[in-house]
PDB file of N, CA and C in Angstrom:
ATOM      1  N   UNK A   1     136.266  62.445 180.336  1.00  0.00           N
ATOM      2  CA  UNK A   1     136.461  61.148 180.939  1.00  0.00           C
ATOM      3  C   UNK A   1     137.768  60.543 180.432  1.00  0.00           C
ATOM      4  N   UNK A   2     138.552  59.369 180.935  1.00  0.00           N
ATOM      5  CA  UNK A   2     139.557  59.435 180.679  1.00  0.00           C
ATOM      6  C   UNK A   2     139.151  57.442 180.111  1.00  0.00           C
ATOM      7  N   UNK A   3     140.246  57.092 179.870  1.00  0.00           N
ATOM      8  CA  UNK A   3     139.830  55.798 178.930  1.00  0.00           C
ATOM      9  C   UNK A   3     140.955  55.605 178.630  1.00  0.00           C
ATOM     10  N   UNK A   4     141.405  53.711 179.114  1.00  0.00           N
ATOM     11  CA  UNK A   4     141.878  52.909 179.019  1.00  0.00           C
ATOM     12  C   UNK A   4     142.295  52.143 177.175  1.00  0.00           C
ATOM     13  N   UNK A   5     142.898  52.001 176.269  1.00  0.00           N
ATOM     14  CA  UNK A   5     142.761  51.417 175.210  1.00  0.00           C
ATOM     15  C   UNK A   5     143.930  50.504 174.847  1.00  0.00           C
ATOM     16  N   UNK A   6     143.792  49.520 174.044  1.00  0.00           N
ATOM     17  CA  UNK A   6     144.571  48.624 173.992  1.00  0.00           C
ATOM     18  C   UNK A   6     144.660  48.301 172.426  1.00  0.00           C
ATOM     19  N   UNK A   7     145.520  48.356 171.839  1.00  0.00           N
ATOM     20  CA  UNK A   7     145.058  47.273 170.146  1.00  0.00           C
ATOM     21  C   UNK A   7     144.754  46.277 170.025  1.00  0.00           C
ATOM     22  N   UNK A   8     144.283  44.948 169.461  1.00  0.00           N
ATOM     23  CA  UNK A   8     143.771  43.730 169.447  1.00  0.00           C
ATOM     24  C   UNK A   8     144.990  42.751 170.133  1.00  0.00           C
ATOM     25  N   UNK A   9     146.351  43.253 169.951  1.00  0.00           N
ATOM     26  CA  UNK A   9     146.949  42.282 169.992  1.00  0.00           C
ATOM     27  C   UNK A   9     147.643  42.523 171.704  1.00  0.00           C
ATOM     28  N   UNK A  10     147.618  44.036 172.215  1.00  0.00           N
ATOM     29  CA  UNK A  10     147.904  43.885 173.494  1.00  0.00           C
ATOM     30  C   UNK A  10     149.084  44.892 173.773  1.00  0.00           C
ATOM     31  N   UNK A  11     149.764  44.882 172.518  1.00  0.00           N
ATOM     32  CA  UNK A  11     151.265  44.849 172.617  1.00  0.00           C
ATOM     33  C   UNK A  11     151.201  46.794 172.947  1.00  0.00           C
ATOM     34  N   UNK A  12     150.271  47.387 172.721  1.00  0.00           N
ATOM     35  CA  UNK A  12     150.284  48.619 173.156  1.00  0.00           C
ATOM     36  C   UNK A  12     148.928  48.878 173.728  1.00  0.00           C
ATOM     37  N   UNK A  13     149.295  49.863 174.494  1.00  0.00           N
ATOM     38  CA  UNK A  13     148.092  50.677 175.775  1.00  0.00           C
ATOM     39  C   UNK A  13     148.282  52.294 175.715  1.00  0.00           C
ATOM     40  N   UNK A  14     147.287  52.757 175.558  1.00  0.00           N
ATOM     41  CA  UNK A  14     147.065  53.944 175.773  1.00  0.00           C
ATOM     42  C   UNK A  14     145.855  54.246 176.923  1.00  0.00           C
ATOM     43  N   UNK A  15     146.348  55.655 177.634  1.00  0.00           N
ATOM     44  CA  UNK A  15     145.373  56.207 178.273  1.00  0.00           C
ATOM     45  C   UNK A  15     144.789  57.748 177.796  1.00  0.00           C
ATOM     46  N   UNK A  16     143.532  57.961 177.142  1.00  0.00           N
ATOM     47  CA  UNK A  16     143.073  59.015 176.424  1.00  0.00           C
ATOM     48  C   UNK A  16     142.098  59.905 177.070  1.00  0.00           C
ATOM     49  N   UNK A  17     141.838  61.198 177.093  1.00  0.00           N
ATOM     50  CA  UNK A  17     140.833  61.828 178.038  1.00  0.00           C
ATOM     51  C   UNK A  17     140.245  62.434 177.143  1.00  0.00           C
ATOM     52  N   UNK A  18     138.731  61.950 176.537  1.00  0.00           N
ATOM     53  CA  UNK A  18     138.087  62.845 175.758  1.00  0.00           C
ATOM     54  C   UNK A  18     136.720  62.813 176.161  1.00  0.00           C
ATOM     55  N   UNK A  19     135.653  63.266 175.787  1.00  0.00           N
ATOM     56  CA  UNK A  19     134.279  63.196 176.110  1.00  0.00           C
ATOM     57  C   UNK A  19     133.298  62.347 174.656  1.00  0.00           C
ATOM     58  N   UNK A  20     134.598  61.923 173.872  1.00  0.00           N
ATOM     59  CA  UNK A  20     133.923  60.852 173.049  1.00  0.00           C
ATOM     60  C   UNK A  20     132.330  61.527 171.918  1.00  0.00           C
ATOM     61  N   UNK A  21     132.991  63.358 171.785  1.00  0.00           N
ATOM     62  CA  UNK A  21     131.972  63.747 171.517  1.00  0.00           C
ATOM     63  C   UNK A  21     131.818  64.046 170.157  1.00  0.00           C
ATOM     64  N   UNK A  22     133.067  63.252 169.759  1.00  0.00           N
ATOM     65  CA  UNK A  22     134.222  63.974 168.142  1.00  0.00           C
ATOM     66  C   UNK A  22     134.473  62.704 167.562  1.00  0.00           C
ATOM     67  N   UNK A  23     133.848  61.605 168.040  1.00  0.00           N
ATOM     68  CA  UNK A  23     133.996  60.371 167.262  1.00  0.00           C
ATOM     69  C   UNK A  23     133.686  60.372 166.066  1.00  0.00           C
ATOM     70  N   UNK A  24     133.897  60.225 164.628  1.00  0.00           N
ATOM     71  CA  UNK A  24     133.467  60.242 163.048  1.00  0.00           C
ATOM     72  C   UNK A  24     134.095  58.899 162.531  1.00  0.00           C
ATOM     73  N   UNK A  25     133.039  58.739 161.686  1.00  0.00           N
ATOM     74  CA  UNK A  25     133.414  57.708 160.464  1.00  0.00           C
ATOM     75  C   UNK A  25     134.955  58.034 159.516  1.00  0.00           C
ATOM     76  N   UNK A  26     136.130  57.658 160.015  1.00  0.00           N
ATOM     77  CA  UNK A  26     137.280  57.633 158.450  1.00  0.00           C
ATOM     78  C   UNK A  26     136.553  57.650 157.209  1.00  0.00           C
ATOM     79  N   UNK A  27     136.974  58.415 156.466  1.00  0.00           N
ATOM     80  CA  UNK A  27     136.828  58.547 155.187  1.00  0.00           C
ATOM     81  C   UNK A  27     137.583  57.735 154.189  1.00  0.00           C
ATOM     82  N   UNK A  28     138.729  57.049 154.309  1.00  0.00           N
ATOM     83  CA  UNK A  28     139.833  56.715 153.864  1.00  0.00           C
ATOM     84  C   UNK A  28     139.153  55.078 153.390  1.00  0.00           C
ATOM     85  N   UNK A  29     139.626  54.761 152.139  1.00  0.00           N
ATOM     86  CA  UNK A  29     139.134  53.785 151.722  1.00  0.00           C
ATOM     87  C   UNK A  29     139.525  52.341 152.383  1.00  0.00           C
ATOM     88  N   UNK A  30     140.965  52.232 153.893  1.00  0.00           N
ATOM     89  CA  UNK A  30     140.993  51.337 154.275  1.00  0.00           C
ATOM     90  C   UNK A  30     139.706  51.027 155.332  1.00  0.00           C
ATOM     91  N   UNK A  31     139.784  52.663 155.962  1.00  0.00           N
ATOM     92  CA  UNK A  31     138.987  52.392 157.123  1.00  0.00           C
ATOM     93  C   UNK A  31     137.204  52.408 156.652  1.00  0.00           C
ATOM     94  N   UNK A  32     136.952  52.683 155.789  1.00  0.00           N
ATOM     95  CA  UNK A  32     135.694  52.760 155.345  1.00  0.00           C
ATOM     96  C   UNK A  32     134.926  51.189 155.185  1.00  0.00           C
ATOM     97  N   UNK A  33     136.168  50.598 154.588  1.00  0.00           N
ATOM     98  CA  UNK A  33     135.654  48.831 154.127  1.00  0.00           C
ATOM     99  C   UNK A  33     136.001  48.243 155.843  1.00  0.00           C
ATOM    100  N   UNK A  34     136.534  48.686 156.477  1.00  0.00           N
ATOM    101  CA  UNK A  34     136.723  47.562 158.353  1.00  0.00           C
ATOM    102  C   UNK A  34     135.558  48.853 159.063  1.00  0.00           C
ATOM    103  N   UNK A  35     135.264  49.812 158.583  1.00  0.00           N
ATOM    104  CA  UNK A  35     133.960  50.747 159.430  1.00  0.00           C
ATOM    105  C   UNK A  35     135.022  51.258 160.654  1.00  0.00           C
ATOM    106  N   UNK A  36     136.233  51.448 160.437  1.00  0.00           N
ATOM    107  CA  UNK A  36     136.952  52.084 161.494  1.00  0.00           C
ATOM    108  C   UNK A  36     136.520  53.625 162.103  1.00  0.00           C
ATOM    109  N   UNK A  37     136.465  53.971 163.458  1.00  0.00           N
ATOM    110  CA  UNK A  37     136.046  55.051 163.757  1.00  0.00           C
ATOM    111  C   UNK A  37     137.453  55.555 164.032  1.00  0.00           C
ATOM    112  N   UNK A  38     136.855  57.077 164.261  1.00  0.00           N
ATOM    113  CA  UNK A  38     138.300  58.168 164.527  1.00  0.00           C
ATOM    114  C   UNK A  38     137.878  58.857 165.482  1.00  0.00           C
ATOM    115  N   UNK A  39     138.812  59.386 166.034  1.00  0.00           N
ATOM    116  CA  UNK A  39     138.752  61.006 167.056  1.00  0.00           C
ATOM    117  C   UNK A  39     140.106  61.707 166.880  1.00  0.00           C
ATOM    118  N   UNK A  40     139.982  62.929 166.616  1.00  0.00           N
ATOM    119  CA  UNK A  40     140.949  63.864 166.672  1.00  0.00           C
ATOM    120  C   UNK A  40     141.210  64.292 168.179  1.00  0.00           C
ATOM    121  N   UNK A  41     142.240  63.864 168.792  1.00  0.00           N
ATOM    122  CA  UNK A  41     142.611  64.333 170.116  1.00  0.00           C
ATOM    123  C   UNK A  41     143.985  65.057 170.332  1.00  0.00           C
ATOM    124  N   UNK A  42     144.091  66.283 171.095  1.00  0.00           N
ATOM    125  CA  UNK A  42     145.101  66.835 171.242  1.00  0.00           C
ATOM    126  C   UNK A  42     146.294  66.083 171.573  1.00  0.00           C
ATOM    127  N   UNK A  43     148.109  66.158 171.464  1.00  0.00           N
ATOM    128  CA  UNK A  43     148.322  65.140 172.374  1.00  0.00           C
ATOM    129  C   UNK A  43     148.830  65.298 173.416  1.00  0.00           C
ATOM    130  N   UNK A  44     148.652  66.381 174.266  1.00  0.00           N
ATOM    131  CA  UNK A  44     147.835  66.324 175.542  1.00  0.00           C
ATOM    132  C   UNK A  44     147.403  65.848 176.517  1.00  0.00           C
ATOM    133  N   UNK A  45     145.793  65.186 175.631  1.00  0.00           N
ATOM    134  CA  UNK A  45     144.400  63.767 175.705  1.00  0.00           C
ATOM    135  C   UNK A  45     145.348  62.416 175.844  1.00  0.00           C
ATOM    136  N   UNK A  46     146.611  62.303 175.553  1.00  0.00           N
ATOM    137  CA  UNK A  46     147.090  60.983 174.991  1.00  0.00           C
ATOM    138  C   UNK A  46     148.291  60.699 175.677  1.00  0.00           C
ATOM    139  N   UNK A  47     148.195  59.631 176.660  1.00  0.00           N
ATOM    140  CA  UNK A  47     149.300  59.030 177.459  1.00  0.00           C
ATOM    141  C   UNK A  47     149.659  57.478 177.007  1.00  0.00           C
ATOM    142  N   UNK A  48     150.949  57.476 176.468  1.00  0.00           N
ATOM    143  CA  UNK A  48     151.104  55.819 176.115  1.00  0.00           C
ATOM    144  C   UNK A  48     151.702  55.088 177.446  1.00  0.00           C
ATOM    145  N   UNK A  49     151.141  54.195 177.685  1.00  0.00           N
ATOM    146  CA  UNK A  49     151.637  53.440 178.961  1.00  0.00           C
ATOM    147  C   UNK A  49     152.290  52.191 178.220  1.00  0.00           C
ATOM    148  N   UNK A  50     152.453  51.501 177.537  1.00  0.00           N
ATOM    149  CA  UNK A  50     153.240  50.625 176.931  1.00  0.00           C
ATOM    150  C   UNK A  50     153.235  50.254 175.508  1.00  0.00           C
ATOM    151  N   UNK A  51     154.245  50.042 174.940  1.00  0.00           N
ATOM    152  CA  UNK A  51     154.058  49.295 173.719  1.00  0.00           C
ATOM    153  C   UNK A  51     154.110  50.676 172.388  1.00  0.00           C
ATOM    154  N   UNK A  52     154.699  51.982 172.828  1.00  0.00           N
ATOM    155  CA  UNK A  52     155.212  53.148 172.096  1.00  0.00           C
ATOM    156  C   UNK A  52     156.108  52.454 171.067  1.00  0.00           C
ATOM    157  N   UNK A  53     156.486  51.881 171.184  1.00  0.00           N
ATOM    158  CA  UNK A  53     158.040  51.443 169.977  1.00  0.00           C
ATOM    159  C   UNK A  53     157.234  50.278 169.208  1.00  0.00           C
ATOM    160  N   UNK A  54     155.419  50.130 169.285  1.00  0.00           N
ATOM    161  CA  UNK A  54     154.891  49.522 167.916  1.00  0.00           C
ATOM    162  C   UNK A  54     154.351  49.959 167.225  1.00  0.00           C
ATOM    163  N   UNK A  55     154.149  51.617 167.660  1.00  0.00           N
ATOM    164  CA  UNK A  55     152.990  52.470 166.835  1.00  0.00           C
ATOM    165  C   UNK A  55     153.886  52.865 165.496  1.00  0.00           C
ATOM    166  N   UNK A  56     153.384  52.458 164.358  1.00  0.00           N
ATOM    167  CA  UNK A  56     154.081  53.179 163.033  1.00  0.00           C
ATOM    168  C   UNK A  56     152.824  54.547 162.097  1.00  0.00           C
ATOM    169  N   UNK A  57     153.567  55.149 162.181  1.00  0.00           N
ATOM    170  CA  UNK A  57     152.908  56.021 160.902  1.00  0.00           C
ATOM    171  C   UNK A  57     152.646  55.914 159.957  1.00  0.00           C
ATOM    172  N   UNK A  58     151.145  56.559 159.629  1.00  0.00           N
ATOM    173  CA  UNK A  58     150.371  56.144 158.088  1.00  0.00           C
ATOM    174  C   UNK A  58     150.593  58.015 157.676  1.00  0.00           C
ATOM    175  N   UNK A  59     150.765  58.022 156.480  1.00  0.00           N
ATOM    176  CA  UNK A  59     150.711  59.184 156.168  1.00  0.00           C
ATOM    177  C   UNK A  59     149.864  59.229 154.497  1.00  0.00           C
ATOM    178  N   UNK A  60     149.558  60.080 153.870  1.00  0.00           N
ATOM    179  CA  UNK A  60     149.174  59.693 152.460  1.00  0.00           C
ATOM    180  C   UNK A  60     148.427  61.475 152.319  1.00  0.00           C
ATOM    181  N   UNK A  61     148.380  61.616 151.200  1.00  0.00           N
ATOM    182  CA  UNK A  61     148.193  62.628 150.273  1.00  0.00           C
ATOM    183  C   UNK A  61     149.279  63.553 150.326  1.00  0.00           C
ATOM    184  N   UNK A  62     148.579  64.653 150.979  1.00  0.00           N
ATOM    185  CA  UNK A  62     150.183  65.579 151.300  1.00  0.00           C
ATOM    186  C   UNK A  62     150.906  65.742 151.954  1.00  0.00           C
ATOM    187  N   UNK A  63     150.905  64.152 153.100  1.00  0.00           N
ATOM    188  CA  UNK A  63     151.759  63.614 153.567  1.00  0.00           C
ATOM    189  C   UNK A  63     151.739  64.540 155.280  1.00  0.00           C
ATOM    190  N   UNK A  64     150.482  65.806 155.786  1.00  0.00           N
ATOM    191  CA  UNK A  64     150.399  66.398 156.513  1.00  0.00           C
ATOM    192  C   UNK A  64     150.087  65.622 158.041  1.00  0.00           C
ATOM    193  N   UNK A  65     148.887  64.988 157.963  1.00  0.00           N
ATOM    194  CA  UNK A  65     148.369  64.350 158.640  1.00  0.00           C
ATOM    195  C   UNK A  65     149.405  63.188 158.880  1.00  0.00           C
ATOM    196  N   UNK A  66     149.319  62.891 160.613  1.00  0.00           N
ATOM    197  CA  UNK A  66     150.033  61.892 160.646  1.00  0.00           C
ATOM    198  C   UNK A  66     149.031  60.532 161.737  1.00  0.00           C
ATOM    199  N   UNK A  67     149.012  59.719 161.256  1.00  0.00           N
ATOM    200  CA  UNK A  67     147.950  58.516 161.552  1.00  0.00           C
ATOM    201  C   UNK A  67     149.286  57.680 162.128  1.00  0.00           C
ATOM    202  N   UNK A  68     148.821  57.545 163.406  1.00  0.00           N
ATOM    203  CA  UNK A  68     148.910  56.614 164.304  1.00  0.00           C
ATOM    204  C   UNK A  68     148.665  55.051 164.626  1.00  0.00           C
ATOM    205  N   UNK A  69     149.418  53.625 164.262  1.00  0.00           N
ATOM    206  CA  UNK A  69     148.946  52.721 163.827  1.00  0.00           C
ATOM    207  C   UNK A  69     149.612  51.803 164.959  1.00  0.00           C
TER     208      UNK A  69
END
């Protein structure tokens, strides 16, 4: 299914195609205390329709993983 998303403030939109079947709890001690959920999606799954030039990168341990903000 494909899915519409927005951040709180508006300023970016994404359109994502997953079956929402890979959703998990973050482990990470920010997202653990706000109960933030995750999905690992190819990017592929992931069309930005506006607001690309607000997403910044989180990175941390061995700096592999790159988190999308």
């Amino acid at each position: 299914m494909k899915y519409k998303l927005s951040c709180h403030c508006g300023l970016v939109e994404l359109l994502i195609e997953t079956d929402l079947s890979t959703i998990k709890q973050c482990n990470c001690s920010i997202c653990k205390r706000k109960y933030a959920k995750m999905n690992i999606l190819p990017k592929e799954s992931i069309k930005s329709i506006k607001g690309e030039n607000n997403l910044s990168i989180y990175q941390f341990g061995t700096n592999i993983a790159k988190h999308y903000f």
